[in-house]
C-alpha atoms as a PDB file:
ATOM      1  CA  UNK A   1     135.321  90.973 124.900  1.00  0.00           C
ATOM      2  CA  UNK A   2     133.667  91.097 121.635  1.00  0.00           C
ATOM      3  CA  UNK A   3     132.708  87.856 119.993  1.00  0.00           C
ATOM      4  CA  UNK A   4     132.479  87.431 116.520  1.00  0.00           C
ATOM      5  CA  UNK A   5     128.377  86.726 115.521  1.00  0.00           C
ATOM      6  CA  UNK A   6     127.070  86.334 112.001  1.00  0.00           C
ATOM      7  CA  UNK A   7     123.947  86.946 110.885  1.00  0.00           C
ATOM      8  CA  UNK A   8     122.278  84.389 108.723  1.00  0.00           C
ATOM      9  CA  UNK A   9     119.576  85.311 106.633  1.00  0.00           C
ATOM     10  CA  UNK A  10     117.322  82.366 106.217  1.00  0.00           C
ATOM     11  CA  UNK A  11     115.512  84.237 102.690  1.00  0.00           C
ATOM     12  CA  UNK A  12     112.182  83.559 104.362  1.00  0.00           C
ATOM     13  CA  UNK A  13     109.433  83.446 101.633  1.00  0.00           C
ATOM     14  CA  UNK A  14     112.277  85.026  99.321  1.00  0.00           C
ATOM     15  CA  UNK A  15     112.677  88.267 101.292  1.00  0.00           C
ATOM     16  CA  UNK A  16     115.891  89.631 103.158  1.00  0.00           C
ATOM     17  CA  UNK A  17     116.139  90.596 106.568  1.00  0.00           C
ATOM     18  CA  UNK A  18     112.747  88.477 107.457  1.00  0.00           C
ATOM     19  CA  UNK A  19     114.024  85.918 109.631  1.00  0.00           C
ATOM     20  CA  UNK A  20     117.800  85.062 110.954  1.00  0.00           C
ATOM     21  CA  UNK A  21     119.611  82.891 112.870  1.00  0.00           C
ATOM     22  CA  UNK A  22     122.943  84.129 114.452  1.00  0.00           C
ATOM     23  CA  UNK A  23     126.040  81.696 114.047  1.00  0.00           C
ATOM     24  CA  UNK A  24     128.444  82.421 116.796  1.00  0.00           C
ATOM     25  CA  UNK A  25     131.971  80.657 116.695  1.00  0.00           C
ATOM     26  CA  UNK A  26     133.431  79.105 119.742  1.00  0.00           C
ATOM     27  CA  UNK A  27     135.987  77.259 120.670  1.00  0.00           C
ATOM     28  CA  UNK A  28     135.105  73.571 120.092  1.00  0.00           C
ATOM     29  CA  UNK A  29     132.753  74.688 116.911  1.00  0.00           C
ATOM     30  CA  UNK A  30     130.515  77.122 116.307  1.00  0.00           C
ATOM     31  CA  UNK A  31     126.698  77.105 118.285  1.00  0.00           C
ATOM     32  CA  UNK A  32     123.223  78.633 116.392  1.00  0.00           C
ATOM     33  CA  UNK A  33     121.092  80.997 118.191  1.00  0.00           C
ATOM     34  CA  UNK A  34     117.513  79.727 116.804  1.00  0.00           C
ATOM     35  CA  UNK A  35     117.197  77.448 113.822  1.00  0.00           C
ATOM     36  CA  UNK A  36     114.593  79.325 111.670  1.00  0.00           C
ATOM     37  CA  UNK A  37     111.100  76.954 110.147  1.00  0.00           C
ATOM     38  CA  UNK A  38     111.708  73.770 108.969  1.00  0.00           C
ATOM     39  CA  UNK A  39     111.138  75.268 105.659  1.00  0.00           C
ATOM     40  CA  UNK A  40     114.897  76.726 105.971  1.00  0.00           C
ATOM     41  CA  UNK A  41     117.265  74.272 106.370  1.00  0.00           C
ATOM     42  CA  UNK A  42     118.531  74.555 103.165  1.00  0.00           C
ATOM     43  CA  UNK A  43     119.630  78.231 103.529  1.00  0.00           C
ATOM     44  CA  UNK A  44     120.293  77.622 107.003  1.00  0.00           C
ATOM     45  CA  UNK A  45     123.093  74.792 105.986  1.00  0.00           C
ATOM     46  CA  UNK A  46     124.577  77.305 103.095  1.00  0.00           C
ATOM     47  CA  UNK A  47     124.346  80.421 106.041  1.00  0.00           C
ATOM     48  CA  UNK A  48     126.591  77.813 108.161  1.00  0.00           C
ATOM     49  CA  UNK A  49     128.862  76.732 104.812  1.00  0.00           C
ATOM     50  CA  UNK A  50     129.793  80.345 104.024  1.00  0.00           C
ATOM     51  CA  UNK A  51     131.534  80.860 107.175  1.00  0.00           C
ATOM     52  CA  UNK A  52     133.959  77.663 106.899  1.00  0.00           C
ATOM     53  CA  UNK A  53     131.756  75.551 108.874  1.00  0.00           C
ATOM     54  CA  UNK A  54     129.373  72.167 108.186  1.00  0.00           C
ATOM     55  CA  UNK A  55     126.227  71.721 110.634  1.00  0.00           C
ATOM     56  CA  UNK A  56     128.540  68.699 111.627  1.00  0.00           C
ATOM     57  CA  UNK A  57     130.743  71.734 113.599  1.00  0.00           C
ATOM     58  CA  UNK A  58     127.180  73.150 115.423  1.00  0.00           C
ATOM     59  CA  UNK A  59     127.455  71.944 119.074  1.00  0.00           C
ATOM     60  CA  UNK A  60     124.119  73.869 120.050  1.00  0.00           C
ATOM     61  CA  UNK A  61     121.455  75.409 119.576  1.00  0.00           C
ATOM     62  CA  UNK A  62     119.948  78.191 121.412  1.00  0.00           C
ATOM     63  CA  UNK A  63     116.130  78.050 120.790  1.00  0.00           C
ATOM     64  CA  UNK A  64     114.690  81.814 122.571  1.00  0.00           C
ATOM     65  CA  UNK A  65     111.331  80.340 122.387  1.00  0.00           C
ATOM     66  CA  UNK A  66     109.351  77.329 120.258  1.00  0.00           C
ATOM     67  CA  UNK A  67     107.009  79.116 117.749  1.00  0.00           C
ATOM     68  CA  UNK A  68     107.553  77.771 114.028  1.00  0.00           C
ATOM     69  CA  UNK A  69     109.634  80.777 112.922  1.00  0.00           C
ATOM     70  CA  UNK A  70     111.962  80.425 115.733  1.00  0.00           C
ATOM     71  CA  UNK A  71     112.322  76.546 116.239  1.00  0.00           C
ATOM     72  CA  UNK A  72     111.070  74.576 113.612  1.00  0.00           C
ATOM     73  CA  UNK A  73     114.251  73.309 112.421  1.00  0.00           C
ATOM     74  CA  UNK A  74     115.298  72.086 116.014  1.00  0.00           C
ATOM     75  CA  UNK A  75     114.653  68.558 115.338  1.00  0.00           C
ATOM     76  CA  UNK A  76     116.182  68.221 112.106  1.00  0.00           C
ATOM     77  CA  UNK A  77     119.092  69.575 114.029  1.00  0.00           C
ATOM     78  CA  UNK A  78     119.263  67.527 116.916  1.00  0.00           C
ATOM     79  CA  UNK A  79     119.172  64.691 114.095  1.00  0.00           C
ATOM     80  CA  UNK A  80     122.598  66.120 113.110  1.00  0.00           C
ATOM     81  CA  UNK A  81     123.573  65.695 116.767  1.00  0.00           C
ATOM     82  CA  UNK A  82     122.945  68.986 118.647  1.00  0.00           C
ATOM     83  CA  UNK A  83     121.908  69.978 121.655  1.00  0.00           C
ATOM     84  CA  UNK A  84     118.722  71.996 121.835  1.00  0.00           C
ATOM     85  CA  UNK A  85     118.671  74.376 124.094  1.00  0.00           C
ATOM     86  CA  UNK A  86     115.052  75.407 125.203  1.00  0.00           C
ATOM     87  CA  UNK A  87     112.934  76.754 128.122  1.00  0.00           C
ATOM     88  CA  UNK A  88     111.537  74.090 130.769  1.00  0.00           C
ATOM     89  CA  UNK A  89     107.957  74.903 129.761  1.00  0.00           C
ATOM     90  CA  UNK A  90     108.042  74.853 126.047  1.00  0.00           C
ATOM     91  CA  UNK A  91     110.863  71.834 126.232  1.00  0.00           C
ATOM     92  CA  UNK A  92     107.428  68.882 126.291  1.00  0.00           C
ATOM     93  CA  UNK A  93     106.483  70.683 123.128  1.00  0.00           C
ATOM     94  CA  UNK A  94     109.596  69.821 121.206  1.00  0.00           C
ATOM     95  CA  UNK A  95     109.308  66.218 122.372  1.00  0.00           C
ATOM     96  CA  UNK A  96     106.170  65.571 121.142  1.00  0.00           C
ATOM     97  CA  UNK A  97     105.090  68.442 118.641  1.00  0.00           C
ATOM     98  CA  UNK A  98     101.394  67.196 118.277  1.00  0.00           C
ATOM     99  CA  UNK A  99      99.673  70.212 120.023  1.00  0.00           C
ATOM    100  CA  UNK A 100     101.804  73.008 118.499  1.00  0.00           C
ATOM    101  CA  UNK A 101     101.436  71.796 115.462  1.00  0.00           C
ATOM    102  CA  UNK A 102      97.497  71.301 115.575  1.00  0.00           C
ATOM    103  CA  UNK A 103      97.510  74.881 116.817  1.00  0.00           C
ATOM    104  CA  UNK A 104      99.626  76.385 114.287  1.00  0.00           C
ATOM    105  CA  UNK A 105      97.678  74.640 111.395  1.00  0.00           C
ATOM    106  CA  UNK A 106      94.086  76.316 112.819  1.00  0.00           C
ATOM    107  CA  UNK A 107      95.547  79.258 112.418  1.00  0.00           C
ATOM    108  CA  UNK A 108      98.114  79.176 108.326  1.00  0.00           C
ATOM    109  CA  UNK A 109      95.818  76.422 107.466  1.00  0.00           C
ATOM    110  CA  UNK A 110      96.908  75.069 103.773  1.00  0.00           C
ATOM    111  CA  UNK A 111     100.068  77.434 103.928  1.00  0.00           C
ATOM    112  CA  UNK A 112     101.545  75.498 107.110  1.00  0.00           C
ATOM    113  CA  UNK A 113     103.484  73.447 104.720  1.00  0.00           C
ATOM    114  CA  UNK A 114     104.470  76.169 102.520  1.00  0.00           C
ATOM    115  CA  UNK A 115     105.298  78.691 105.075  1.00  0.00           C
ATOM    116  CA  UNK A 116     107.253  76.432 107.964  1.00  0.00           C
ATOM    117  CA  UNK A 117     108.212  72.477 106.403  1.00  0.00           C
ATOM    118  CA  UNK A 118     108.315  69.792 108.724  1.00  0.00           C
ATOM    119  CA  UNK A 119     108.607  69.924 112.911  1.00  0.00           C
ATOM    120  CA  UNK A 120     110.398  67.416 113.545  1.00  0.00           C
ATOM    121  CA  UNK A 121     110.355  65.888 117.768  1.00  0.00           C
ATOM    122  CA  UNK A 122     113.774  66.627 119.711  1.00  0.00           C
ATOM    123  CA  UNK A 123     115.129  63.548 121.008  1.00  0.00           C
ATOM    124  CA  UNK A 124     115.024  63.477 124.902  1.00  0.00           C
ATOM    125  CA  UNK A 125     118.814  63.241 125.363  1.00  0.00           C
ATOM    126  CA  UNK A 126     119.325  65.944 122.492  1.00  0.00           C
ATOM    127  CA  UNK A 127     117.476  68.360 125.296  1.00  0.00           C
ATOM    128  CA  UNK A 128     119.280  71.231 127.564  1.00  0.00           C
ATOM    129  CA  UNK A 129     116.356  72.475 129.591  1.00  0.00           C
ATOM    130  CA  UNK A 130     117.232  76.187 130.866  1.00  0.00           C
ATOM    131  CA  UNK A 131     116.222  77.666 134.023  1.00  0.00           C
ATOM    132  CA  UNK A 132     115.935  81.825 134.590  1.00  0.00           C
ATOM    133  CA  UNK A 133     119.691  83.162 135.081  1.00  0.00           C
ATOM    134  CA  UNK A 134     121.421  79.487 134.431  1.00  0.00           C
ATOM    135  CA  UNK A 135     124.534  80.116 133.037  1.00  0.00           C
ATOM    136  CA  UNK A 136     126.532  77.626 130.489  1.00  0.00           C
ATOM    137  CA  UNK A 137     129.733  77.112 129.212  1.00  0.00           C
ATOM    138  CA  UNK A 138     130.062  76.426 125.295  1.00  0.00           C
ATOM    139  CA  UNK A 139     133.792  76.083 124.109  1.00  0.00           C
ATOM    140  CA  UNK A 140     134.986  79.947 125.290  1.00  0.00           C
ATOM    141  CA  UNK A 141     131.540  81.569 125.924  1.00  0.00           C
ATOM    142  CA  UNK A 142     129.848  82.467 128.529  1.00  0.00           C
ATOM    143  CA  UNK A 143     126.236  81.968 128.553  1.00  0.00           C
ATOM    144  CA  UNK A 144     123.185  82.888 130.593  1.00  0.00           C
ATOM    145  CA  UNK A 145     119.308  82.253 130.256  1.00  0.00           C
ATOM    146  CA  UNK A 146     117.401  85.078 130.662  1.00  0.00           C
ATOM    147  CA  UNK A 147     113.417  84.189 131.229  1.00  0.00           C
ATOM    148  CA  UNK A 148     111.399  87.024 129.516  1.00  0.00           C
ATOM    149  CA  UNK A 149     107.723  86.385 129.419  1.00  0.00           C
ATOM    150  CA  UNK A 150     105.412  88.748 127.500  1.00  0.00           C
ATOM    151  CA  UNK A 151     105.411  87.217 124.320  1.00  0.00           C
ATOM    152  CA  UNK A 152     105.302  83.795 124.835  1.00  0.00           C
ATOM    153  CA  UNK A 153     105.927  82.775 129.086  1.00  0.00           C
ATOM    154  CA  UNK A 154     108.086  80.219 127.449  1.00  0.00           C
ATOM    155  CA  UNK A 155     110.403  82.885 126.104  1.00  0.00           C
ATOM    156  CA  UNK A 156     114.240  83.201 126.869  1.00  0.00           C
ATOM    157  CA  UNK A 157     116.769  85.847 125.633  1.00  0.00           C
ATOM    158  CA  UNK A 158     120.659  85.097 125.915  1.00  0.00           C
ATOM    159  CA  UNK A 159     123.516  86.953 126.999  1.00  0.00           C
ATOM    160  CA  UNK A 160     126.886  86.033 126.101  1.00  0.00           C
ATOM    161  CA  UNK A 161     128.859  87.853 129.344  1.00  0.00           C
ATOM    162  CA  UNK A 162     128.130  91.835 128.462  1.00  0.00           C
ATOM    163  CA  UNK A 163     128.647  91.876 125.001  1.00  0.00           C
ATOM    164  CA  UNK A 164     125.151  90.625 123.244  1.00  0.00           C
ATOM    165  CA  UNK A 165     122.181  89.161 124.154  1.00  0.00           C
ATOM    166  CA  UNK A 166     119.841  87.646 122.112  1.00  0.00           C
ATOM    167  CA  UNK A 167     116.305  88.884 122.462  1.00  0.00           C
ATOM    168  CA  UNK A 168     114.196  86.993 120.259  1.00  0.00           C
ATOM    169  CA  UNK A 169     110.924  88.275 119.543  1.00  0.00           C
ATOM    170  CA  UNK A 170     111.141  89.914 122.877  1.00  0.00           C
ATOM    171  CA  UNK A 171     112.994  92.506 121.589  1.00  0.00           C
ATOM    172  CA  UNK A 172     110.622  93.221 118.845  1.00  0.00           C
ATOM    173  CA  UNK A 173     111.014  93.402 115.030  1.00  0.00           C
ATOM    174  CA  UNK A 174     113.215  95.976 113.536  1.00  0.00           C
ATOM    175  CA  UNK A 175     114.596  96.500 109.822  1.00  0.00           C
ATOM    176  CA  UNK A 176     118.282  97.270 109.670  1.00  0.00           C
ATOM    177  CA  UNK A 177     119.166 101.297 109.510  1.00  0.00           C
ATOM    178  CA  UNK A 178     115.542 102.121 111.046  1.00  0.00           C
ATOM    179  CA  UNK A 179     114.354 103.707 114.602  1.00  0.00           C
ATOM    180  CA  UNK A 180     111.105 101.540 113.749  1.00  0.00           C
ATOM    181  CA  UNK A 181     110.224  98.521 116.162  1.00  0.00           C
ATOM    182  CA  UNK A 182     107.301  96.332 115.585  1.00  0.00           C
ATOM    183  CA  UNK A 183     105.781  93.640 118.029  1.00  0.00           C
ATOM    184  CA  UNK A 184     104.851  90.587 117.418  1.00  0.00           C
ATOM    185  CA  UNK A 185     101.738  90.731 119.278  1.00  0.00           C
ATOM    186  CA  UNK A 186     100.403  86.917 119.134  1.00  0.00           C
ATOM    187  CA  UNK A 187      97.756  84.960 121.168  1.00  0.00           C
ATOM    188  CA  UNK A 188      97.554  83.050 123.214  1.00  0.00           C
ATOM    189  CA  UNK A 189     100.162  84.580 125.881  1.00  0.00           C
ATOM    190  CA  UNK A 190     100.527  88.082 125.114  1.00  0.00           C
ATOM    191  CA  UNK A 191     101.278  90.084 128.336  1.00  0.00           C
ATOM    192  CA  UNK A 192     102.417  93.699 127.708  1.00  0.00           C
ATOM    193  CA  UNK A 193     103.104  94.269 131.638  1.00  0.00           C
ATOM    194  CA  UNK A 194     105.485  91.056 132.043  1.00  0.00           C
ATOM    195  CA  UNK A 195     106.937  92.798 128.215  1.00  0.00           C
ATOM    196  CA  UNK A 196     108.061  95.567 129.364  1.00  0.00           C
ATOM    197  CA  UNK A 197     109.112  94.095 132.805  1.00  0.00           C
ATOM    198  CA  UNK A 198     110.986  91.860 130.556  1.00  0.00           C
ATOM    199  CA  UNK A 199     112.632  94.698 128.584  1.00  0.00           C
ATOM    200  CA  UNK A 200     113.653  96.865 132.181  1.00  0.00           C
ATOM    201  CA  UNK A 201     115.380  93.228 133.508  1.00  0.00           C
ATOM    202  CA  UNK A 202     117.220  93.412 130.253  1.00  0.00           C
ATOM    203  CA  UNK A 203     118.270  96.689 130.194  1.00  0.00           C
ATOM    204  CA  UNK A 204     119.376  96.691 133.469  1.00  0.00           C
ATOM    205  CA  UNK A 205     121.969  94.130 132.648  1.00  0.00           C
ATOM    206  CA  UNK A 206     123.966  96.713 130.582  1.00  0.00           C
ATOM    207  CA  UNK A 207     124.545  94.936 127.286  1.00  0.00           C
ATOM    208  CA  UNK A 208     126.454  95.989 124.609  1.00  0.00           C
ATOM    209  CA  UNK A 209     124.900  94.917 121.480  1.00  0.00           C
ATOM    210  CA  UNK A 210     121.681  93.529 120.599  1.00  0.00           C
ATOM    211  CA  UNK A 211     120.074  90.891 118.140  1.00  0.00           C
ATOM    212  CA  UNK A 212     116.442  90.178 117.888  1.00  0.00           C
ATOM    213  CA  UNK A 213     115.995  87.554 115.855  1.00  0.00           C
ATOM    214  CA  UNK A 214     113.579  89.632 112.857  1.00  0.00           C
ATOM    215  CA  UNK A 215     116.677  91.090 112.135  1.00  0.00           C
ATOM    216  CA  UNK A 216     120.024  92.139 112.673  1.00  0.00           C
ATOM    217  CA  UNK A 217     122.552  93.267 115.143  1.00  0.00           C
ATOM    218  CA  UNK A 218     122.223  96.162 116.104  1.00  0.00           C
ATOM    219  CA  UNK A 219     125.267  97.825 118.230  1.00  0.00           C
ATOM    220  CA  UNK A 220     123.403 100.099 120.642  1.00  0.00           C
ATOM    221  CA  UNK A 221     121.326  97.763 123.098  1.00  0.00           C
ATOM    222  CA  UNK A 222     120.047 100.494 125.422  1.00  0.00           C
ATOM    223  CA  UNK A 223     119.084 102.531 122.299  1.00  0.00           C
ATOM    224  CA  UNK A 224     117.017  99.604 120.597  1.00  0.00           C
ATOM    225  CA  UNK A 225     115.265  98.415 124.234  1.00  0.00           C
ATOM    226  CA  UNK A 226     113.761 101.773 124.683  1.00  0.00           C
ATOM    227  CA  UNK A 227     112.723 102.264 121.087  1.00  0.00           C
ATOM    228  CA  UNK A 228     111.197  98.436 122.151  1.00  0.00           C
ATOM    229  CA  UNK A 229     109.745  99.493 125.232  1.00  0.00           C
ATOM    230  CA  UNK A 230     108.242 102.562 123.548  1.00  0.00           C
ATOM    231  CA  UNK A 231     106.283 100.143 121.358  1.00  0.00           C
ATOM    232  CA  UNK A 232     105.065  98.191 123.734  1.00  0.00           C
ATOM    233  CA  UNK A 233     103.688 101.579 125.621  1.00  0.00           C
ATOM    234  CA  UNK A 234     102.039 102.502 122.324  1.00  0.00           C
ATOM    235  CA  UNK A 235     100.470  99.388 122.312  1.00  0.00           C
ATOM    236  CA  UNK A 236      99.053  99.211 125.612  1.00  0.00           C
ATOM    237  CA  UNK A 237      97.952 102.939 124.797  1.00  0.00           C
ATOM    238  CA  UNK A 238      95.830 101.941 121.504  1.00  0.00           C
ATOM    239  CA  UNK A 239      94.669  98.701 123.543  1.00  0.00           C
ATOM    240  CA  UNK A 240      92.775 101.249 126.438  1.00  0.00           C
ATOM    241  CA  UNK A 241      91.802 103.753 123.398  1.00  0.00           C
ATOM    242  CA  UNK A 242      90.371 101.717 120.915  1.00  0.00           C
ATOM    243  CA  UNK A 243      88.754  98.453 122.974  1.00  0.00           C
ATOM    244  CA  UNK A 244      86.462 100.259 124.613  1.00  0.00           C
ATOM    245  CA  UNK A 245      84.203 101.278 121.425  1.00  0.00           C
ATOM    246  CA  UNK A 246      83.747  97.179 121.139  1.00  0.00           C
ATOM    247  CA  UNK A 247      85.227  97.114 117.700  1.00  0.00           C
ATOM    248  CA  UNK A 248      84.603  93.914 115.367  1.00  0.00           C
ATOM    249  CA  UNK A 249      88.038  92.336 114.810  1.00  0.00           C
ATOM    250  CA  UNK A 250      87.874  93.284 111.494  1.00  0.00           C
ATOM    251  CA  UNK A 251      87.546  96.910 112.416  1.00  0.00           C
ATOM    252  CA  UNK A 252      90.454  96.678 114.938  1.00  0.00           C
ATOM    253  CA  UNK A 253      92.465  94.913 112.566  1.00  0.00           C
ATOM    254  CA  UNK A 254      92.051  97.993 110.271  1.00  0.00           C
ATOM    255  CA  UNK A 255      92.958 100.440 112.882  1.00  0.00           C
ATOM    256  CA  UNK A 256      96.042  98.396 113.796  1.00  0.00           C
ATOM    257  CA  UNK A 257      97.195  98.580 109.711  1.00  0.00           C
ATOM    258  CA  UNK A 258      96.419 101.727 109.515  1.00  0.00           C
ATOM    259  CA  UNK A 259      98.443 102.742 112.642  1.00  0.00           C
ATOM    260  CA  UNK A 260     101.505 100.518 112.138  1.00  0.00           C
ATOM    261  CA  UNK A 261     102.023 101.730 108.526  1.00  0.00           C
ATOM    262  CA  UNK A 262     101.576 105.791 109.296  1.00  0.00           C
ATOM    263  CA  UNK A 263     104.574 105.000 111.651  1.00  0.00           C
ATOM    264  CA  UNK A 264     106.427 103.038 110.153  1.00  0.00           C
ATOM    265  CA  UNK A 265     106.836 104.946 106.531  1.00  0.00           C
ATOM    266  CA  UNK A 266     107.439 108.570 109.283  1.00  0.00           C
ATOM    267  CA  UNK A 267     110.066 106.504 110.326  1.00  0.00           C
ATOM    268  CA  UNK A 268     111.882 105.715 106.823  1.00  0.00           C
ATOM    269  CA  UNK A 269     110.436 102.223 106.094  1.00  0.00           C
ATOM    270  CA  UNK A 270     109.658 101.186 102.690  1.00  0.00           C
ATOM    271  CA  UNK A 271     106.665  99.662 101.374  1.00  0.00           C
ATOM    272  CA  UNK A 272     108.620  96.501 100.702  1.00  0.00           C
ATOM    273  CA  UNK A 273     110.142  96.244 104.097  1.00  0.00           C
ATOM    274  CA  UNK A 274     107.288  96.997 105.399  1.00  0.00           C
ATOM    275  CA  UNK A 275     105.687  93.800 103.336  1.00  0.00           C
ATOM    276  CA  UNK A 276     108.327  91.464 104.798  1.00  0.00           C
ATOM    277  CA  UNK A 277     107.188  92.664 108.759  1.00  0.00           C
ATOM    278  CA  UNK A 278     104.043  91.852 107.575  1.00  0.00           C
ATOM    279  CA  UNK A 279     105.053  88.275 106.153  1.00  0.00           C
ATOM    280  CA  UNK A 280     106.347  87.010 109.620  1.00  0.00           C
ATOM    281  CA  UNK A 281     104.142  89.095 111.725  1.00  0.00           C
ATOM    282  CA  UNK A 282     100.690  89.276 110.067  1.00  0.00           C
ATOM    283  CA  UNK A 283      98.997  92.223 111.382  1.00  0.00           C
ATOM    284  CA  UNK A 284      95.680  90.347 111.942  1.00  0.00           C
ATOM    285  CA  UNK A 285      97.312  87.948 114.342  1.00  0.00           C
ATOM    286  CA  UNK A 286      98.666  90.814 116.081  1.00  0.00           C
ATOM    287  CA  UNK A 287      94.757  92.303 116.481  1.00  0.00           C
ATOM    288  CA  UNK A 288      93.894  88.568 117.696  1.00  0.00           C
ATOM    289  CA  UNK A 289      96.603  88.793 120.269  1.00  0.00           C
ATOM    290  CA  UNK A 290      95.908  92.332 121.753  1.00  0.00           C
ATOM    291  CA  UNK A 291      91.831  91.337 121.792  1.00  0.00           C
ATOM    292  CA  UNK A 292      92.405  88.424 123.923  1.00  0.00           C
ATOM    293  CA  UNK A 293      95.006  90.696 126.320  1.00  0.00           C
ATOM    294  CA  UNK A 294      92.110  93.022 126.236  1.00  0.00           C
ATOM    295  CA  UNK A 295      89.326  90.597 127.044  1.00  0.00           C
ATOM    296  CA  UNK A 296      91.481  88.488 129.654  1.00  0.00           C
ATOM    297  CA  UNK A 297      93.670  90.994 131.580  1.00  0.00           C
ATOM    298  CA  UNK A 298      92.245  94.647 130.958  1.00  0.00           C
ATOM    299  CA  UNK A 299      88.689  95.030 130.410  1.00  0.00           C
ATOM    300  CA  UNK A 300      87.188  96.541 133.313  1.00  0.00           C
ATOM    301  CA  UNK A 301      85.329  94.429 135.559  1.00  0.00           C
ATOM    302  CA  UNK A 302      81.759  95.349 135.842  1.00  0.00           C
END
């Protein structure tokens, strides 16, 4: 069966196609996969509006893992009565948001405001804690947990029976109508191994259609997980080439630029989309990330 799922551009830092959230009717109302920054909730309500629907109707939401850009707007939905939906490790982080919080402001600083709004705590009784291959029944859907660690161990994608599953930043960051996929390549968890292990478990479940949350659906999921895996390859590839000359991060954040946009514009990619990957995936948090994977799981041991 094919269920209908809209795509709700949240107009991120006023750019398209930078950050969704996926409103997905059911029987008894309509449930959210992710609620985008706090900074969203405004187009997040008018995404939900221009279907028929008040965030009164949302019975859920399905959180794929608790970074800002993916769950910031959790508690200020759980306020309006839903359940949150969340992995069992990153679920103490919604309760009391102290710790991600401090972290994310070491690393945006003066823009945490700016770029994400408020993170707001999850009441205890507003939280559905989901363990690998639980499934749950919302309204008419069918729903399993999928635990994919690699970009965050916290990290779940959802399948709704065959048709779509919901890969989060798992599933990498792709514009519509281009081959290219980007990672989002972020400390402190990064684990390109337990990536791509999470990609195979995916594919091997035969969905239909896929939706990662930077940007779209897209209708071929086989298609987009290898053009995913493929990254993910090419990453672990420039990891063993370029770590070993001991670059400065500075230098390796270069090389990274440099690499990302040569593919990206052979692959039909504008300048300006290519501005908006860079706006939620900053390219020298992705050099952080793969220098820590470096330092703590590859560098040879002497």
């Amino acid at each position: 069966m094919v269920h209908p799922v809209h795509t709700l551009d949240l107009n991120f830092q006023n750019r398209k196609n930078a950050i969704s959230a996926y409103l997905v009717p059911h029987s008894e109302g309509a449930l959210l996969v992710e609620s985008g920054p706090g900074s969203t909730t405004d187009a997040l309500q008018k995404g939900v509006e221009s279907h028929g629907l008040k965030i009164d109707d949302i019975t859920h939401v399905l959180l794929t893992h608790i970074h800002l850009d993916h769950a910031g707007a959790a508690g200020w939905l759980a306020q309006q009565g839903v359940q949150v939906c969340v992995h069992p490790v990153g679920a103490p982080h919604l309760l009391n948001p102290g710790k991600l919080i401090a972290s994310a402001t070491r690393i945006y600083k003066d823009k945490m405001d700016q770029l994400w709004g408020r993170f707001l705590a999850v009441p205890e009784d507003k939280l559905m804690i989901l363990e690998d291959g639980q499934k749950i029944v919302v309204g008419d859907l069918d729903i399993t947990a999928i635990h994919t660690p690699g970009h965050a161990e916290h990290h779940i994608a959802y399948g709704i029976e065959r048709d779509i599953v919901f890969t989060g930043d798992i599933g990498g960051m792709r514009m519509p109508g281009s081959d290219f996929v980007i990672l989002p390549l972020v400390p402190p968890e990064l684990h390109l191994e337990k990536w791509r292990a999470s990609l195979e478990k995916l594919l091997s479940l035969n969905f239909n259609r896929i939706a990662p949350t930077h940007s779209a659906v897209f209708g071929n999921a086989e298609e987009h997980l290898d053009l995913t895996i493929a990254a993910v390859n090419n990453a672990a590839f420039l990891v063993d080439e370029v770590m070993p000359t001991e670059p400065t991060i500075e230098e390796f954040i270069e090389i990274i630029k440099v690499r990302m946009r040569e593919e990206a514009f052979s692959k039909g990619v504008s300048e300006e989309e290519f501005k908006t990957l860079e706006v939620t995936n900053p390219l020298y948090i992705s050099a952080a990330g793969l220098m820590r994977y470096w330092n703590k799981f590859r560098q040879p041991k002497i």
